[in-house]
N, C-alpha and C. Protein backbone atom coordinates (compact mmCIF):
# COMPACT_ATOMS: atom_id res chain seq x y z
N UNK A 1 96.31 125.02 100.12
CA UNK A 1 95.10 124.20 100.05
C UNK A 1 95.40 122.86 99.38
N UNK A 2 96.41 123.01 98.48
CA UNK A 2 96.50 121.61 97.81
C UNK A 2 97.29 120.84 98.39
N UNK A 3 97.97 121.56 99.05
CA UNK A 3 99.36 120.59 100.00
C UNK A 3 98.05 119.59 101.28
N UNK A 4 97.38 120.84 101.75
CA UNK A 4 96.41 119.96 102.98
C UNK A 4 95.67 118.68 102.03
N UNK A 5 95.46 118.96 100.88
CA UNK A 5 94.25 117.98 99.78
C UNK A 5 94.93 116.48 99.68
N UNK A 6 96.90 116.90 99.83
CA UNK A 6 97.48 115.99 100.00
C UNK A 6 97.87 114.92 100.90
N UNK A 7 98.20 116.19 101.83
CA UNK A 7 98.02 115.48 103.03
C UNK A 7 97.39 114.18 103.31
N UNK A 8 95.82 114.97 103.24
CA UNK A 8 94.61 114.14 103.51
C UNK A 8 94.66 112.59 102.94
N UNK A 9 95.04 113.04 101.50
CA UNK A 9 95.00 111.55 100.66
C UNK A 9 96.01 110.39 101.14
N UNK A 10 97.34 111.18 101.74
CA UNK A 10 98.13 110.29 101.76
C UNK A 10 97.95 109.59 103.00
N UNK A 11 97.30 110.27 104.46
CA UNK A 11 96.40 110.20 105.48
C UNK A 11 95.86 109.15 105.43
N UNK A 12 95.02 108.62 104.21
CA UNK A 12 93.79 108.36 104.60
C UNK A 12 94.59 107.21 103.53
N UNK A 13 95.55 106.87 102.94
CA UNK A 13 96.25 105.59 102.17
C UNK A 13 96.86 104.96 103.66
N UNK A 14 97.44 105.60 104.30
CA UNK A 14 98.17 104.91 105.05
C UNK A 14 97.10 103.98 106.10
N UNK A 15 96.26 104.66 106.50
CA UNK A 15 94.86 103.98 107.22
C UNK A 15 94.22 102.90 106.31
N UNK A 16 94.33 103.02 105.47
CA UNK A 16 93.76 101.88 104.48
C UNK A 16 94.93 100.47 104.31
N UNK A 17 96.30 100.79 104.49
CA UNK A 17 97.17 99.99 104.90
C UNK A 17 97.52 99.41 106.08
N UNK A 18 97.07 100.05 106.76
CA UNK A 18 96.58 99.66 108.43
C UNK A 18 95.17 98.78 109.04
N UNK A 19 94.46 98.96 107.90
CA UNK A 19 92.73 98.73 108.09
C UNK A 19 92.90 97.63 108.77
N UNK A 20 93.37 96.74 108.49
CA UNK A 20 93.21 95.40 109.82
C UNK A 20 93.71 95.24 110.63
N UNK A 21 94.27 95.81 111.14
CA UNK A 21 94.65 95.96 112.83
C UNK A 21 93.54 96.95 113.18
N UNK A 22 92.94 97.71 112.78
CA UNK A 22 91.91 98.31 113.18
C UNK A 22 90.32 97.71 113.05
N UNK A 23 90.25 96.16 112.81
CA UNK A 23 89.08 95.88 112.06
C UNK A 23 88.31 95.55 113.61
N UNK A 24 87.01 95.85 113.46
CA UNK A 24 86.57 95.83 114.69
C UNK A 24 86.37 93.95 114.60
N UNK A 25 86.20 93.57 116.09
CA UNK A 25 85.97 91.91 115.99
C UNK A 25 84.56 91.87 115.67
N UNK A 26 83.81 90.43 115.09
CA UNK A 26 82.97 90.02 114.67
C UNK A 26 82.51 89.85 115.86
N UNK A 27 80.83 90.44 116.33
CA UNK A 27 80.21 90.13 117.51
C UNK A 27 80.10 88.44 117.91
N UNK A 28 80.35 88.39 119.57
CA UNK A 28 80.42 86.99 119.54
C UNK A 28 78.81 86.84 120.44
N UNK A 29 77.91 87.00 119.67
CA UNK A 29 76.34 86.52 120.22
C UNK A 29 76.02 85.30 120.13
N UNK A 30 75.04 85.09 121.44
CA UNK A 30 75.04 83.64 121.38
C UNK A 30 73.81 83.14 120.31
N UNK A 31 73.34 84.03 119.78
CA UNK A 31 72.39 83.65 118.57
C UNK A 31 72.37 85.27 117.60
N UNK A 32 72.94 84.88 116.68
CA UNK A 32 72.80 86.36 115.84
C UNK A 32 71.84 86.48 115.63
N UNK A 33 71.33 87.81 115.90
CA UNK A 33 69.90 88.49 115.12
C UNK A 33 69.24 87.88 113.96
N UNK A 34 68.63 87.95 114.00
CA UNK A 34 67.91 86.74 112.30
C UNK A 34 67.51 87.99 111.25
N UNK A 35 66.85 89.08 111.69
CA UNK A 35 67.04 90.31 110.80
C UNK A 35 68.42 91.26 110.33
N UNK A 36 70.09 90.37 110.91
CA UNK A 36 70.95 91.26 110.38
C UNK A 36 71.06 90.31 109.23
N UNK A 37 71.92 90.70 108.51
CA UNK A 37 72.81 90.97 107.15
C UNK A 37 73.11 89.63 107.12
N UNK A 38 73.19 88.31 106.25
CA UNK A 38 74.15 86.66 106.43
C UNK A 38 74.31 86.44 105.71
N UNK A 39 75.77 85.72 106.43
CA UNK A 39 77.03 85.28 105.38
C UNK A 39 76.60 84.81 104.29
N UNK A 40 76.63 84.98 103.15
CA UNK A 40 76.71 84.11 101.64
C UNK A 40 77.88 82.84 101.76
N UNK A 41 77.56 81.92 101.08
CA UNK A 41 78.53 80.52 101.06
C UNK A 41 79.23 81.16 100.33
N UNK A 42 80.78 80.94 100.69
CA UNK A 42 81.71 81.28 99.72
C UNK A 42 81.48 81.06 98.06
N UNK A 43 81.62 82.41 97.86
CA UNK A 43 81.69 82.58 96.09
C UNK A 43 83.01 83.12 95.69
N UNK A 44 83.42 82.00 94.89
CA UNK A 44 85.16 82.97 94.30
C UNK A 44 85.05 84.33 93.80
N UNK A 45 86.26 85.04 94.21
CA UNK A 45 85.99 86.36 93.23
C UNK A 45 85.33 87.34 94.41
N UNK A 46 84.50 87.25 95.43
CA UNK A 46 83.81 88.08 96.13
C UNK A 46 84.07 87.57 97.66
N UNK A 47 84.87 87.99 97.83
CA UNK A 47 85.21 88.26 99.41
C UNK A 47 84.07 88.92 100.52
N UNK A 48 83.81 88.81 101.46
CA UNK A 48 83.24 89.26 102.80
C UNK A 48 81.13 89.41 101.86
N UNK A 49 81.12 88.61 101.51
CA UNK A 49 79.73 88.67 100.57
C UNK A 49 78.73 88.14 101.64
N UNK A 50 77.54 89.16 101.78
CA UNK A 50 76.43 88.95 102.59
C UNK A 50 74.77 89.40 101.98
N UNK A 51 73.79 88.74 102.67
CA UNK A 51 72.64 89.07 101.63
C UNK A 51 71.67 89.62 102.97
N UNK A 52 71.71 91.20 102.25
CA UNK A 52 70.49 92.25 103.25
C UNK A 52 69.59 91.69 103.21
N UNK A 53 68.76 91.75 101.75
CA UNK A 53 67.69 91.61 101.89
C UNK A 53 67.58 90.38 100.88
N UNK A 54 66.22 89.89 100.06
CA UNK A 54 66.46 89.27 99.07
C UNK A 54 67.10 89.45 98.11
N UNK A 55 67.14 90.79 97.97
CA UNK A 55 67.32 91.51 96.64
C UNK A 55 68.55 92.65 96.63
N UNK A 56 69.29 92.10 97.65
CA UNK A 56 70.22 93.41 98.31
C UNK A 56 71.38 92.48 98.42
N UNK A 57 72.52 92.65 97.84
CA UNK A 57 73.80 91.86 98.81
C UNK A 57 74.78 92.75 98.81
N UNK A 58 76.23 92.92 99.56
CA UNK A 58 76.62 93.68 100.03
C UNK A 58 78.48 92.71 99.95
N UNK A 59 79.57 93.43 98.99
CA UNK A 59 80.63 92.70 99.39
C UNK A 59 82.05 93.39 99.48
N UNK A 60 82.84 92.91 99.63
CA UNK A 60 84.15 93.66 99.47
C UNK A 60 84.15 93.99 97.52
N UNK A 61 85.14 93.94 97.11
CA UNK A 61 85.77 94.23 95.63
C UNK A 61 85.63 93.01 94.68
N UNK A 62 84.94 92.66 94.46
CA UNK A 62 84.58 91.35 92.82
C UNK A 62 85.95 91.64 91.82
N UNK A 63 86.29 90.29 91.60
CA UNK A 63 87.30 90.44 90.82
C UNK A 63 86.46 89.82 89.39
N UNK A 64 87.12 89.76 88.28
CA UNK A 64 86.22 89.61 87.12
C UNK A 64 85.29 88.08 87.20
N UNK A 65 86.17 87.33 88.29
CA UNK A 65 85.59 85.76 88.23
C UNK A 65 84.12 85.80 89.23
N UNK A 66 84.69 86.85 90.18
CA UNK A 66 83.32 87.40 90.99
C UNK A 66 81.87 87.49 90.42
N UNK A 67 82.14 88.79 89.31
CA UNK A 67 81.07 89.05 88.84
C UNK A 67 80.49 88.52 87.82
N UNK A 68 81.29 87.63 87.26
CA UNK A 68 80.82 86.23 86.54
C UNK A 68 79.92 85.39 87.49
N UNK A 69 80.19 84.81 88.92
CA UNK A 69 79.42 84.37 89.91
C UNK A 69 78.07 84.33 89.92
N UNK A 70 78.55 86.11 90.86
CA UNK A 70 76.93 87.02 90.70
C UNK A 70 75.79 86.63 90.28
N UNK A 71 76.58 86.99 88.47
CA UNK A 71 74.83 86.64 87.65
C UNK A 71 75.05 85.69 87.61
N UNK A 72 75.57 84.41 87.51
CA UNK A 72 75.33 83.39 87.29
C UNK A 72 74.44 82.43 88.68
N UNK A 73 75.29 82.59 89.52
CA UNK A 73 74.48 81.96 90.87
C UNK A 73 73.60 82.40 91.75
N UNK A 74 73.42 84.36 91.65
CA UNK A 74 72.66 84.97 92.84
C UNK A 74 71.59 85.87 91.40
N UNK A 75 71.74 85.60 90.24
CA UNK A 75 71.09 86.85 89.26
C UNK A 75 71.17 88.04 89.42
N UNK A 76 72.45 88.67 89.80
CA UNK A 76 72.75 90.09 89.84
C UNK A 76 72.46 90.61 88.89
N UNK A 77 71.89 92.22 88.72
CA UNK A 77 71.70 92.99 87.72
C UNK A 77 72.78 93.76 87.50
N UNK A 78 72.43 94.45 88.94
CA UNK A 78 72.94 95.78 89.02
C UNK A 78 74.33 95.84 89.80
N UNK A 79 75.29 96.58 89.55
CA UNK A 79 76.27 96.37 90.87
C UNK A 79 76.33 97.88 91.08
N UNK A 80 76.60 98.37 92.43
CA UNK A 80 76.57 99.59 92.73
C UNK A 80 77.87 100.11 93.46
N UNK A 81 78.94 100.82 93.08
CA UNK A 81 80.47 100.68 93.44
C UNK A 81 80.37 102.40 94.33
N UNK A 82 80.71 102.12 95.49
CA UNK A 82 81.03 103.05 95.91
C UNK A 82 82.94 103.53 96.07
N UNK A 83 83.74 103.21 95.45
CA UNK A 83 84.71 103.70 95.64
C UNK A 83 85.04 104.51 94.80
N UNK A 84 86.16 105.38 94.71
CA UNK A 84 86.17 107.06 94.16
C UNK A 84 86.94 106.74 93.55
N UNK A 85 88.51 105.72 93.85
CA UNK A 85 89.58 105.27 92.52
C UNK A 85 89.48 104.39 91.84
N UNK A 86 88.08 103.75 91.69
CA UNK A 86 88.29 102.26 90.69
C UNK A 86 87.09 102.80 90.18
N UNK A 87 87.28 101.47 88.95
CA UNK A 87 86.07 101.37 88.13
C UNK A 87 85.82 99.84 88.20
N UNK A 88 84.60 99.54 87.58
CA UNK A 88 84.17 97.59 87.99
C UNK A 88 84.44 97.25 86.35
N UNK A 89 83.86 98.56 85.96
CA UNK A 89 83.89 98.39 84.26
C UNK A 89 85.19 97.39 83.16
N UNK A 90 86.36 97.62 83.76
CA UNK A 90 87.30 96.30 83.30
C UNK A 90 86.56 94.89 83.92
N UNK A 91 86.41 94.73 85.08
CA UNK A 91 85.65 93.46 85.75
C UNK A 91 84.52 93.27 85.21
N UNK A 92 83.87 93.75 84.94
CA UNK A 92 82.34 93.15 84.76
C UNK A 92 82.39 93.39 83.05
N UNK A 93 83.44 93.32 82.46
CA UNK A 93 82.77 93.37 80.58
C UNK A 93 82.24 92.46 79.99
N UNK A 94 81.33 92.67 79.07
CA UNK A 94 80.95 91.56 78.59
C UNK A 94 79.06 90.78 79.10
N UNK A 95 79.20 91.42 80.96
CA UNK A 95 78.64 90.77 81.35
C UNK A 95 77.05 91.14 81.10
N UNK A 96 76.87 92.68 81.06
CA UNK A 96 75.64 93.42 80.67
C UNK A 96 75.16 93.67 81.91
N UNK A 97 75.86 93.91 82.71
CA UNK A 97 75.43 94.41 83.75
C UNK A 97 74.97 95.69 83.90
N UNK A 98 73.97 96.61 84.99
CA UNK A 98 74.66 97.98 85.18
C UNK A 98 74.85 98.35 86.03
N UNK A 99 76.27 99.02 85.56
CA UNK A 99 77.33 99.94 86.72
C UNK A 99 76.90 100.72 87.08
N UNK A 100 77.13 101.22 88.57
CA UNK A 100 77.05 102.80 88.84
C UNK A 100 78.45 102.75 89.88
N UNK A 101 78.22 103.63 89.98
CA UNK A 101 79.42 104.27 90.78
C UNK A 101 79.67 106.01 91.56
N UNK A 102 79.94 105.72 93.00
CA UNK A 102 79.26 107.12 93.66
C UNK A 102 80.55 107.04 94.71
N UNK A 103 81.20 107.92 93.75
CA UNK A 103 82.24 107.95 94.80
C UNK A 103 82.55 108.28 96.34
N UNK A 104 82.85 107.82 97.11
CA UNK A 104 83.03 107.87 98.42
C UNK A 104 84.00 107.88 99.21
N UNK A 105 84.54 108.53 100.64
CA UNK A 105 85.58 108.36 101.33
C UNK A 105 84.89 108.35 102.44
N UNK A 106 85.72 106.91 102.99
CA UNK A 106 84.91 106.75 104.57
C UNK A 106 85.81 107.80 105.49
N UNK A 107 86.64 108.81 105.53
CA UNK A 107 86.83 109.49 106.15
C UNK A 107 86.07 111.06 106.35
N UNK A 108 85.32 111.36 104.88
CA UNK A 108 84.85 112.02 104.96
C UNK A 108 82.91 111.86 104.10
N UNK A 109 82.21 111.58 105.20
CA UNK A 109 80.38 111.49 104.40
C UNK A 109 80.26 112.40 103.88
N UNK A 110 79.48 112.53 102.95
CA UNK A 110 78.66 113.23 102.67
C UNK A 110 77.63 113.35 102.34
N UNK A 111 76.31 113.75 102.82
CA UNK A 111 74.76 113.63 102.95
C UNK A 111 74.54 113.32 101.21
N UNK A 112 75.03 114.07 100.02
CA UNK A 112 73.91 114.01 98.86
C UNK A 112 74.71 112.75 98.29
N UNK A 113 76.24 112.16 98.84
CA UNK A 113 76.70 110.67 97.84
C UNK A 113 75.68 109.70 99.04
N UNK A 114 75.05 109.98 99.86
CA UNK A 114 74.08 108.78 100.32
C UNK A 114 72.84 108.99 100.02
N UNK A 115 72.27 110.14 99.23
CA UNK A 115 71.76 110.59 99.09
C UNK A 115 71.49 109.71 97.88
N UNK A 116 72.48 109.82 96.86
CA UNK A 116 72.36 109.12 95.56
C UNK A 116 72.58 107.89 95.78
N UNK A 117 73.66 107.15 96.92
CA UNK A 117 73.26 105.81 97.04
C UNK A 117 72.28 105.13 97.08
N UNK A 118 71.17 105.65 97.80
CA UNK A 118 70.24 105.21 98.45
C UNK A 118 69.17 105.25 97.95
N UNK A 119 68.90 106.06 96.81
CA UNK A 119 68.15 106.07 95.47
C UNK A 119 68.26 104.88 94.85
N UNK A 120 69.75 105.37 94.34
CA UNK A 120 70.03 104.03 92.96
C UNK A 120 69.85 103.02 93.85
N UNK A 121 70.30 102.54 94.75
CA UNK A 121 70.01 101.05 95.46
C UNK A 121 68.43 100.57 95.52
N UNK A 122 67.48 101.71 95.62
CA UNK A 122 66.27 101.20 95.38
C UNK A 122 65.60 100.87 94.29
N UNK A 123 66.29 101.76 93.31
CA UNK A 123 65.52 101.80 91.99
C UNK A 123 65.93 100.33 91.87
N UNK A 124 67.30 100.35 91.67
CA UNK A 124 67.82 98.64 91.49
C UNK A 124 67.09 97.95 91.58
N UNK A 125 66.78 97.78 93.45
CA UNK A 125 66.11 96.10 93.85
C UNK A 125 65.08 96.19 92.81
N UNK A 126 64.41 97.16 92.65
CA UNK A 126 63.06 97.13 92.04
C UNK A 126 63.28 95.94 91.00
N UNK A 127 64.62 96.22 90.20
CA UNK A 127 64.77 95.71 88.78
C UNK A 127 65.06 94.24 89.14
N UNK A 128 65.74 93.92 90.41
CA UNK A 128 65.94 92.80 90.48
C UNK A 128 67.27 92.72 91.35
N UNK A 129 68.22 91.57 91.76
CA UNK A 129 68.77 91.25 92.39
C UNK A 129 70.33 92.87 92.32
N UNK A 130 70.69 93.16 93.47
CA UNK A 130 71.59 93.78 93.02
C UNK A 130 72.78 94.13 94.66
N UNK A 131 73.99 94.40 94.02
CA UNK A 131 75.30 94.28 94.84
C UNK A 131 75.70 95.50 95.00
N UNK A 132 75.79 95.93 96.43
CA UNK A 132 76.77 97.13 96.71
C UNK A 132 77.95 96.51 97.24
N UNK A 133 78.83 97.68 96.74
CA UNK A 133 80.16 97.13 97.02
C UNK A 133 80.92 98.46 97.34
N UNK A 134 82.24 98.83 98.07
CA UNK A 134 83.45 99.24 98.40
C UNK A 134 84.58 98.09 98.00
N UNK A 135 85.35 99.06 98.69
CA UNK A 135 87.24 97.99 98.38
C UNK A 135 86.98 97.08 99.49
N UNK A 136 86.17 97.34 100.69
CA UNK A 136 86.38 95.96 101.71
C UNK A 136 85.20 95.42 102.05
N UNK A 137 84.21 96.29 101.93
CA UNK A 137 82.79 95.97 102.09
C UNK A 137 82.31 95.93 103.56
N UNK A 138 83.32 96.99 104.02
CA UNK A 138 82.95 97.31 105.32
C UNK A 138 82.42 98.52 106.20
N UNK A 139 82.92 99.76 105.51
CA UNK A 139 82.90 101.17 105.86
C UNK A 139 82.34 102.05 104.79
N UNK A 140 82.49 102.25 103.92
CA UNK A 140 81.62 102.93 103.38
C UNK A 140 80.31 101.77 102.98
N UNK A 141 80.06 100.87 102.47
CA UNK A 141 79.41 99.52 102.31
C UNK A 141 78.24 99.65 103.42
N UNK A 142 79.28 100.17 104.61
CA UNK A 142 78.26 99.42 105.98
C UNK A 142 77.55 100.86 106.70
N UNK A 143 78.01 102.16 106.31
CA UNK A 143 77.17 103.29 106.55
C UNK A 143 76.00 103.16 105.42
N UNK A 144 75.81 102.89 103.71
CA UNK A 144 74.93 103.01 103.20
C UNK A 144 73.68 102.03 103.92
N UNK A 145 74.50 101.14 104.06
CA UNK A 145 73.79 99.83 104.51
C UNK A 145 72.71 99.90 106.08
N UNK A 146 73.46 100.97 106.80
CA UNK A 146 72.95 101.15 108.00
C UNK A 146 72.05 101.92 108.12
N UNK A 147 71.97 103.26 106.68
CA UNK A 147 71.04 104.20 106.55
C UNK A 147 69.80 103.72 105.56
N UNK A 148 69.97 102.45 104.45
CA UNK A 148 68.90 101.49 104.01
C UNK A 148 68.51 100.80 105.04
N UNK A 149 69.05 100.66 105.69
CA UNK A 149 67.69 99.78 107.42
C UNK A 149 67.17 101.20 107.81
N UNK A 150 67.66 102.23 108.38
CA UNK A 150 66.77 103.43 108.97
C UNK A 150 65.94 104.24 108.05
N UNK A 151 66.38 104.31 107.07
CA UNK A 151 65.22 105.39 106.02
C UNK A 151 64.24 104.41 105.24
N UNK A 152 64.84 102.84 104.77
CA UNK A 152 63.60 101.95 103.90
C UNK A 152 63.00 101.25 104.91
N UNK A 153 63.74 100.91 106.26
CA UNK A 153 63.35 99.64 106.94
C UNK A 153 62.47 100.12 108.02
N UNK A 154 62.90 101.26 108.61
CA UNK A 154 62.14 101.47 109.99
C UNK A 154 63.05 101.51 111.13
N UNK A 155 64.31 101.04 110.95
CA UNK A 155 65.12 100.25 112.11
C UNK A 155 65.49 101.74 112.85
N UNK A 156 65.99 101.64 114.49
CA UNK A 156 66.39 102.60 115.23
C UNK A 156 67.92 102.76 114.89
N UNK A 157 68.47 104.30 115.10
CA UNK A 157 69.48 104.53 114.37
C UNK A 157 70.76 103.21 115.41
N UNK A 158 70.21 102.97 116.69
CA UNK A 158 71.50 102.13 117.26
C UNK A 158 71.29 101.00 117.00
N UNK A 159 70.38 100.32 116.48
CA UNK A 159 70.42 99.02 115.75
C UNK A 159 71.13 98.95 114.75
N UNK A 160 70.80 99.59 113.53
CA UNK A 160 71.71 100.32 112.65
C UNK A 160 73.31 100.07 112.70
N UNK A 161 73.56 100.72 113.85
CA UNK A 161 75.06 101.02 113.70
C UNK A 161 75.44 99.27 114.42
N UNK A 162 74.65 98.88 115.59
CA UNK A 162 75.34 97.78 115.72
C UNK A 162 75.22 96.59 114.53
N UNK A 163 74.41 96.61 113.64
CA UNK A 163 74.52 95.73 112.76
C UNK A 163 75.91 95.95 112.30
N UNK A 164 75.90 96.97 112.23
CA UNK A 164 77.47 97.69 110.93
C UNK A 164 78.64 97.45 111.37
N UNK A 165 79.02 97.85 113.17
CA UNK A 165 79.72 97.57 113.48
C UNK A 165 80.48 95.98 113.92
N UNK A 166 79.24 95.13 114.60
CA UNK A 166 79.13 93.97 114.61
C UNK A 166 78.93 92.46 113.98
N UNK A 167 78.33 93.32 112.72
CA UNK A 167 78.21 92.16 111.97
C UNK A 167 78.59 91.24 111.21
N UNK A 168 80.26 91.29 111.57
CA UNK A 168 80.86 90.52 110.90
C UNK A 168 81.23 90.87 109.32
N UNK A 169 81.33 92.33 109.28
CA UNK A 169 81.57 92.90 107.76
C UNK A 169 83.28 93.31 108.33
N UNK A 170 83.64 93.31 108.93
CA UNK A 170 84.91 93.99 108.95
C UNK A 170 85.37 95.54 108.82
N UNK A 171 84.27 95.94 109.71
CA UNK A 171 84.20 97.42 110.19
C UNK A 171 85.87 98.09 110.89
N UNK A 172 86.53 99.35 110.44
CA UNK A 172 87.01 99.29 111.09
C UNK A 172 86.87 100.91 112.46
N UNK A 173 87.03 100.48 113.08
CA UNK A 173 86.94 101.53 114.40
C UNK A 173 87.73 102.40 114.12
N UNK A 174 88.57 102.97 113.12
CA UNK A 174 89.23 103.99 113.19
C UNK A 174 88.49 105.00 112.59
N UNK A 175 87.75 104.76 112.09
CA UNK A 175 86.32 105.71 111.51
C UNK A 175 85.32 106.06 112.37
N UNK A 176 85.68 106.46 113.55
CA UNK A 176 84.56 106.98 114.34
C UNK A 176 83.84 108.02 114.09
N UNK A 177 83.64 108.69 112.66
CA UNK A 177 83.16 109.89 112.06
C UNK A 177 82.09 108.85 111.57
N UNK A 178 81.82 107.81 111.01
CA UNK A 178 80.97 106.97 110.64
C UNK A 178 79.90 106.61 111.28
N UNK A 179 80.23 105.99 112.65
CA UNK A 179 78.75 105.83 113.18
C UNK A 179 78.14 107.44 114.05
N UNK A 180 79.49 108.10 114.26
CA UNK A 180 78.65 109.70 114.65
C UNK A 180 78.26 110.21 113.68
N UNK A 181 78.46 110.54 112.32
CA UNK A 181 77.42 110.36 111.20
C UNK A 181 75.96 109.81 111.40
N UNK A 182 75.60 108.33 111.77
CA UNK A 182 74.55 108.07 111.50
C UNK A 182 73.92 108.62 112.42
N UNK A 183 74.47 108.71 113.89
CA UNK A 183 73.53 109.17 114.50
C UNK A 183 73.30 110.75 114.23
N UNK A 184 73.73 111.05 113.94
CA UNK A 184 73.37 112.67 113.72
C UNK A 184 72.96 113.07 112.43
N UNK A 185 72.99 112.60 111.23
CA UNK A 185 72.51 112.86 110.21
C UNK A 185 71.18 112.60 110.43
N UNK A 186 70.33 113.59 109.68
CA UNK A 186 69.11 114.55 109.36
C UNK A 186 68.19 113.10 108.54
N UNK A 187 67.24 112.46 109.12
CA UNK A 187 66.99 111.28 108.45
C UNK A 187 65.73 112.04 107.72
N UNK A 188 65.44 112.87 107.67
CA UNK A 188 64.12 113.88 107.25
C UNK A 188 64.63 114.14 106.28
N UNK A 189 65.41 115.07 106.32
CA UNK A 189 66.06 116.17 105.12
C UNK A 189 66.71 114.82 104.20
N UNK A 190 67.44 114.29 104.74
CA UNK A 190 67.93 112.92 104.22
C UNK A 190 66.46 112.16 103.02
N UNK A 191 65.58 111.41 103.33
CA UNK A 191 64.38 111.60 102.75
C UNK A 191 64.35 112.59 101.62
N UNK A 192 63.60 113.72 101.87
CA UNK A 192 63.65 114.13 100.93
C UNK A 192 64.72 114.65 99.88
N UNK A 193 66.03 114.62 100.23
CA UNK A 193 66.58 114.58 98.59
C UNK A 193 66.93 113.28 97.96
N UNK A 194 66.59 112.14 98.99
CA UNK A 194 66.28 111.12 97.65
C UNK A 194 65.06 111.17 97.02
N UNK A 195 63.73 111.76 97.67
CA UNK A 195 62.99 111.98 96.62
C UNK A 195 63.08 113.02 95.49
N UNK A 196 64.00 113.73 96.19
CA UNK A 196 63.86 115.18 94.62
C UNK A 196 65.11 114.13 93.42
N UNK A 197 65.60 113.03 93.64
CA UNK A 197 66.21 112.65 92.28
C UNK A 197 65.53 111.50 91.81
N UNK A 198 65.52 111.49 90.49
CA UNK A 198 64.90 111.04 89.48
C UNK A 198 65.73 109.71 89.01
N UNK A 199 64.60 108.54 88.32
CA UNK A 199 65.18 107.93 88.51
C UNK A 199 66.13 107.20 86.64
């Protein structure tokens, strides 16, 4: 069991060293949707940075000059880290921010870490401006992101995925467990266990 545990990890490093040759292309529409996800003007420190909603932005990995940015130019509160081997906590000291962190592997979902994403991301906006993030801000980043348009927004699950895939986040297609995820995950049952957690 631990040799397969290995496997997996080392699996799923080498795909992460590969990720751009696998990055899907940026849709070439002749007018982008005005309800997807848009580009932020370059901010140092925060790579592939886009703003959902008012109160929602979405980027690759903030380096400490990043999240200096943030609050300074967009009033970030909150930052919300979905990756499973880092912490933001060296990056963001000092700043008074708050961290969370819900670990994730875009090779493998799992219903209750979107479960808790999708909570804390709301409680957040409430508080005020706030950043989800992964290592690229594309795949795990862009499933939470696709299931906050279908469970807060209303949106149909294939709108959804083409935002994610298309939108110029740097999706990569070797994760085809990702958008068959959205479509098949339980948006009901989904619902209610973000309401059974507290906030």
């Amino acid at each position: 069991m631990k040799k397969w545990g290995l496997f997996v990890s080392l699996l799923a490093c080498a795909f992460v060293w590969m990720a751009p040759a696998f990055a899907a292309p940026a849709a070439h529409h002749a007018k982008r949707p005005a309800k997807w996800a848009t580009l932020v003007r370059p901010l140092a420190g925060v790579p592939n940075l886009h703003r959902v909603t008012p109160n929602f932005y979405r980027s690759a990995q903030p380096s400490a000059e990043g999240f200096r940015a943030l609050k300074a130019r967009y009033g970030v509160r909150t930052v919300i880290s979905l990756r499973d081997f880092h912490t933001d906590e060296f990056y963001a000291a000092g700043l008074h921010l708050n961290l969370y962190r819900i670990g994730m592997h875009a090779w493998h979902i799992e219903p209750e870490d979107l479960a808790q994403a999708l909570h804390r991301l709301r409680v957040a906006m409430r508080r005020g401006p706030t950043l989800l993030h992964c290592e690229h801000g594309a795949d795990r980043t862009g499933v939470v992101t696709a299931l906050y348009r279908i469970v807060y927004q209303g949106w149909k699950r294939e709108a959804a995925i083409k935002e994610m895939e298309y939108g110029g986040f740097g999706y990569h297609d070797m994760w085809i467990n990702i958008p068959t995820f959205v479509r098949n995950v339980d948006i009901v049952q989904l619902k209610r266990d973000i309401a059974a957690l507290k906030d």
